[in-house]
Protein backbone atom coordinates (compact mmCIF):
# COMPACT_ATOMS: atom_id res chain seq x y z
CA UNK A 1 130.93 37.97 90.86
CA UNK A 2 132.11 35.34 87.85
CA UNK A 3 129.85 32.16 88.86
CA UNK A 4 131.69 30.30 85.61
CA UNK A 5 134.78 30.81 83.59
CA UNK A 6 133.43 28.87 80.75
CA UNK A 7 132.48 31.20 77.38
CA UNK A 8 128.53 30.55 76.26
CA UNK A 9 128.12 28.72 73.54
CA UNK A 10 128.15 30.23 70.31
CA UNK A 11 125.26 28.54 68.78
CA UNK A 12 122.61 29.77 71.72
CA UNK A 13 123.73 33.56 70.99
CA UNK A 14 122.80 33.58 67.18
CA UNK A 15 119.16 33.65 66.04
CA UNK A 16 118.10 29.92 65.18
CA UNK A 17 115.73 31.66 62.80
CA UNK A 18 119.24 34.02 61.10
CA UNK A 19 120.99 30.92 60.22
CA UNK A 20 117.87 29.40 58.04
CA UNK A 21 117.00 32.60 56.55
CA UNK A 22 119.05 34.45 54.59
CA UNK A 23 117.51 38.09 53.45
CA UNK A 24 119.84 40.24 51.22
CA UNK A 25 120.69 43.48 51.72
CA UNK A 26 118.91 44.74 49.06
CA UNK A 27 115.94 42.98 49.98
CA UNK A 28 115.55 44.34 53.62
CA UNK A 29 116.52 47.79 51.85
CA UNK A 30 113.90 47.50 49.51
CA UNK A 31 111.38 46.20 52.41
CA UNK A 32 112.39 48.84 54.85
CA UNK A 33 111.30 51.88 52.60
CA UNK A 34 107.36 50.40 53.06
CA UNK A 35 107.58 51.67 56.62
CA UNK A 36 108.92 54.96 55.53
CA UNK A 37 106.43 55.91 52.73
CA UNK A 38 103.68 55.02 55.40
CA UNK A 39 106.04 57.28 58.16
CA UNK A 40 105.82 60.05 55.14
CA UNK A 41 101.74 59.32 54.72
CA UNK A 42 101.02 59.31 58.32
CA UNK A 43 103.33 63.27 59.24
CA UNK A 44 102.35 64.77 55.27
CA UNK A 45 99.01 64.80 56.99
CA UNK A 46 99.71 65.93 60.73
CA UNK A 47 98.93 69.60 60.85
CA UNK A 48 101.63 69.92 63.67
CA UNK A 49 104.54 68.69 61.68
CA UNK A 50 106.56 72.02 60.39
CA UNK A 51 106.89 72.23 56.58
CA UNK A 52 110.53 72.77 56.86
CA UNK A 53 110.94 69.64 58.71
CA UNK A 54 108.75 67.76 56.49
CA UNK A 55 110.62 68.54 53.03
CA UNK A 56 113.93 67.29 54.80
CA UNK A 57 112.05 64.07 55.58
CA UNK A 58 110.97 63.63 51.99
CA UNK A 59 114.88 65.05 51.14
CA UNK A 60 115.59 61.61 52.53
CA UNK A 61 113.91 59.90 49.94
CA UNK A 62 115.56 61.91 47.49
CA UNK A 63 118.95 61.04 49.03
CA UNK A 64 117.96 57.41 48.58
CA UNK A 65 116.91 57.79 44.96
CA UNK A 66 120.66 59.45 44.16
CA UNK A 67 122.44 56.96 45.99
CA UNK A 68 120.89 54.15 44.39
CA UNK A 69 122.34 54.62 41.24
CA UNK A 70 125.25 56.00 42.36
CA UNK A 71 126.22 53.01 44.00
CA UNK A 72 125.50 51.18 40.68
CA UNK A 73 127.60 53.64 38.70
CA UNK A 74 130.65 53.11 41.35
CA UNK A 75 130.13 49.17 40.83
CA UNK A 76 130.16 49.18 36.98
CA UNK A 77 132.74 51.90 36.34
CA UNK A 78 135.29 51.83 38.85
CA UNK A 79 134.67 48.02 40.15
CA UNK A 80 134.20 49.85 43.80
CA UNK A 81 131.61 50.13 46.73
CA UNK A 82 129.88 53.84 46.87
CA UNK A 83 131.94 54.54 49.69
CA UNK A 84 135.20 53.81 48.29
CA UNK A 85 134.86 56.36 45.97
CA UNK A 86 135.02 59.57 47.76
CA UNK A 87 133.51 62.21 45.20
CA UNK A 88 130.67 59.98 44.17
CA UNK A 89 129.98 59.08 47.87
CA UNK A 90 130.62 62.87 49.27
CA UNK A 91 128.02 63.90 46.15
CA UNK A 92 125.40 61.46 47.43
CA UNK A 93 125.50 62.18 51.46
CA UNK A 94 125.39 65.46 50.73
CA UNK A 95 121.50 65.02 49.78
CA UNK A 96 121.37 63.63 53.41
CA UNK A 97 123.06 66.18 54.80
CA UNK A 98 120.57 68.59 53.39
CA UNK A 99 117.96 67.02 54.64
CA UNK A 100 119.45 66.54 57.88
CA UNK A 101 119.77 70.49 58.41
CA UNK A 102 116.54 70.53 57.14
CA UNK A 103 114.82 68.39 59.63
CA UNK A 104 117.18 70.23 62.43
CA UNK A 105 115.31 73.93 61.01
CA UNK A 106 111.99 72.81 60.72
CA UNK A 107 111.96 71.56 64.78
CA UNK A 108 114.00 74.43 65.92
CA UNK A 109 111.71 76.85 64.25
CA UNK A 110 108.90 74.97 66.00
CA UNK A 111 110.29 75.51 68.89
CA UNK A 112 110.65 79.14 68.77
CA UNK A 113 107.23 79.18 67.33
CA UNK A 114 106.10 77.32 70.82
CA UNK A 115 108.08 79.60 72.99
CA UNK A 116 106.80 82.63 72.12
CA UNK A 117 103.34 81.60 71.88
């Protein structure tokens, strides 16, 4: 049931707080790995996380470090975003890919390790 064909207003659906603030990408990139190191902290010390799982976890870190200067090395010598050049960009998610199938092993071994216990 339409009670009123008249669009809301743009202004009430963007975040009075967005459109003082400004926070670069680089900045909220930078910001968001604090959560993650203390993620990392908190499972490096849970005896139930598996091993496997926890190196792909850390692998993520490792896929941040390459891509970092990757991206900086597709900026400076071909003028480009990371992910408009392919090989550099395929090279770099292919640490996160790794540590995807990582993460992936380390719970499904868990889980067989549950299951037959």
């Amino acid at each position: 049931m339409i009670l009123c064909n008249k669009p809301a207003p743009t202004r009430l659906l963007t975040p009075p707080l967005l459109s003082k603030v400004m926070i670069s990408k680089g900045t909220l990139f930078a910001l968001s790995l604090f959560p993650y190191i203390g993620f990392l902290w908190y499972i490096s010390r849970s005896t139930q996380m598996p091993r496997l799982a926890l190196y792909g976890f850390y692998g993520t870190l490792v896929f941040v470090a390459v891509t970092i200067p990757a991206g900086i090395y597709a900026q400076v010598h071909y003028g480009e975003q990371l992910a408009n050049i392919d090989w550099l960009h395929g090279g770099a998610e292919s640490f996160l890919t790794i540590s995807n199938i990582l993460i992936v092993l380390g719970f499904g071994q868990a889980v067989i390790k549950a299951n037959r216990e």
